[in-house]
C-alpha atoms as a PDB file:
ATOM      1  CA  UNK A   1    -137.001-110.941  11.183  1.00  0.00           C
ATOM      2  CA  UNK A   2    -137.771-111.764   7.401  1.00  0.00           C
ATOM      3  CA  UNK A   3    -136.563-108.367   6.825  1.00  0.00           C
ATOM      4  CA  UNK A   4    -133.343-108.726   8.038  1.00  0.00           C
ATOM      5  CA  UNK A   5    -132.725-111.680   6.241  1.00  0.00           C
ATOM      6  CA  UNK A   6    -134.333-109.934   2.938  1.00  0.00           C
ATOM      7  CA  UNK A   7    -131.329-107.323   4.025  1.00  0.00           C
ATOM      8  CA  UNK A   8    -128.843-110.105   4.038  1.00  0.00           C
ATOM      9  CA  UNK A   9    -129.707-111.720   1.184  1.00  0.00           C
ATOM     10  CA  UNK A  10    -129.433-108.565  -0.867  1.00  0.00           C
ATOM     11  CA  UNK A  11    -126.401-107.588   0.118  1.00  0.00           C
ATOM     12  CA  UNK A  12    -124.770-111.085  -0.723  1.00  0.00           C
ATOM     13  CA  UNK A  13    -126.161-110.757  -4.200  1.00  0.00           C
ATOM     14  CA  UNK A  14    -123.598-110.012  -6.259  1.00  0.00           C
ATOM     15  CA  UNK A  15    -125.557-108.474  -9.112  1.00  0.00           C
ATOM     16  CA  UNK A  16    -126.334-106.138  -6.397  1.00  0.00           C
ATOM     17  CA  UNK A  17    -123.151-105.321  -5.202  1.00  0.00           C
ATOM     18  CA  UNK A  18    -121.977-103.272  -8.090  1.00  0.00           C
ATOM     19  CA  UNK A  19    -125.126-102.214  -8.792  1.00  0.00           C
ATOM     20  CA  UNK A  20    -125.330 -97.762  -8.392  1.00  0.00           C
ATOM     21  CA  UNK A  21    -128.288 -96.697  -6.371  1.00  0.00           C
ATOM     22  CA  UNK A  22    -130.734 -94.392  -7.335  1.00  0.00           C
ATOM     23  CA  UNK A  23    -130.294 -91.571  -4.973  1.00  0.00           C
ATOM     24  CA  UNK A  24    -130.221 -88.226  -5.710  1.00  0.00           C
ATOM     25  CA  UNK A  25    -128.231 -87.710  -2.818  1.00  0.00           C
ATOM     26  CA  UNK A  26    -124.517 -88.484  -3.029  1.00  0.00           C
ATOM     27  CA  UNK A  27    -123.925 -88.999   0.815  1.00  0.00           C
ATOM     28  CA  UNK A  28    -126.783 -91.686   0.839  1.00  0.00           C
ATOM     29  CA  UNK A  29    -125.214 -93.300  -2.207  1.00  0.00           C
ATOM     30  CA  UNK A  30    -121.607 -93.485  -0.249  1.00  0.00           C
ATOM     31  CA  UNK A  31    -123.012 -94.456   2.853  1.00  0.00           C
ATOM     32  CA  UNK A  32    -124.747 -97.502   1.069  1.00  0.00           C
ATOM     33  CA  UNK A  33    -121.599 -98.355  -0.765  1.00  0.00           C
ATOM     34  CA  UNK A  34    -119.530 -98.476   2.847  1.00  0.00           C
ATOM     35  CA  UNK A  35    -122.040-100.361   4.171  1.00  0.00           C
ATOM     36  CA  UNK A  36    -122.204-103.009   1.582  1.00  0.00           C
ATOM     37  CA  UNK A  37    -118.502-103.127   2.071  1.00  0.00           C
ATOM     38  CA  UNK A  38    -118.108-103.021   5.770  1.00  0.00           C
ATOM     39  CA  UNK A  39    -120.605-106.159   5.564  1.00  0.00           C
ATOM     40  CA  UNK A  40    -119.073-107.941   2.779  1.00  0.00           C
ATOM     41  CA  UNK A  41    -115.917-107.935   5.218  1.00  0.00           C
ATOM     42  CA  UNK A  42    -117.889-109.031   8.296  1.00  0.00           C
ATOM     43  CA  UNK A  43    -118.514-112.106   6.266  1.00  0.00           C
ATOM     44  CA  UNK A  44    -115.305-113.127   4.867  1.00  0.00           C
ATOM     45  CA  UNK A  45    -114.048-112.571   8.482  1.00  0.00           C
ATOM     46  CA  UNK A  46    -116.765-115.171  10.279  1.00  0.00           C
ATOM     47  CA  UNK A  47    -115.943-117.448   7.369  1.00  0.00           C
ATOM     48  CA  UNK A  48    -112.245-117.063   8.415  1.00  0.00           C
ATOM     49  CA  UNK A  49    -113.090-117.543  12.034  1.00  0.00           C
ATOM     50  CA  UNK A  50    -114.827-120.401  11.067  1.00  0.00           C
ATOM     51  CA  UNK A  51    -112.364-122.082   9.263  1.00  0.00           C
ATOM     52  CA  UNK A  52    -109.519-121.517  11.799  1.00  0.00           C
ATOM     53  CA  UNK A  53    -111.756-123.369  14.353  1.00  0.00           C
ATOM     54  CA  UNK A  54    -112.098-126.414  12.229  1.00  0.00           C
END
């Protein structure tokens, strides 16, 4: 479980955000970049979920 919220917490970094990865490999490098995205949106949609229920 503390993994998963290492994950988290990384991801919601910003410095981390824009930050390139290391990877040789230029699929790994995309599919970290849509992930980081994909999740970024997850977020701003339970924070608009939660604010249309208040």
């Amino acid at each position: 479980m503390k993994s998963v919220l290492q994950k988290i917490i990384y991801y919601i970094n910003p410095f981390n955000l824009f930050r390139r990865d290391d990877s040789p490999d230029v699929y790994l490098r995309m599919m970290h970049g849509i992930n980081k995205i994909s999740f970024l949106l997850f977020l701003i949609t339970i924070i608009v979920l939660i604010i249309r229920r208040i």
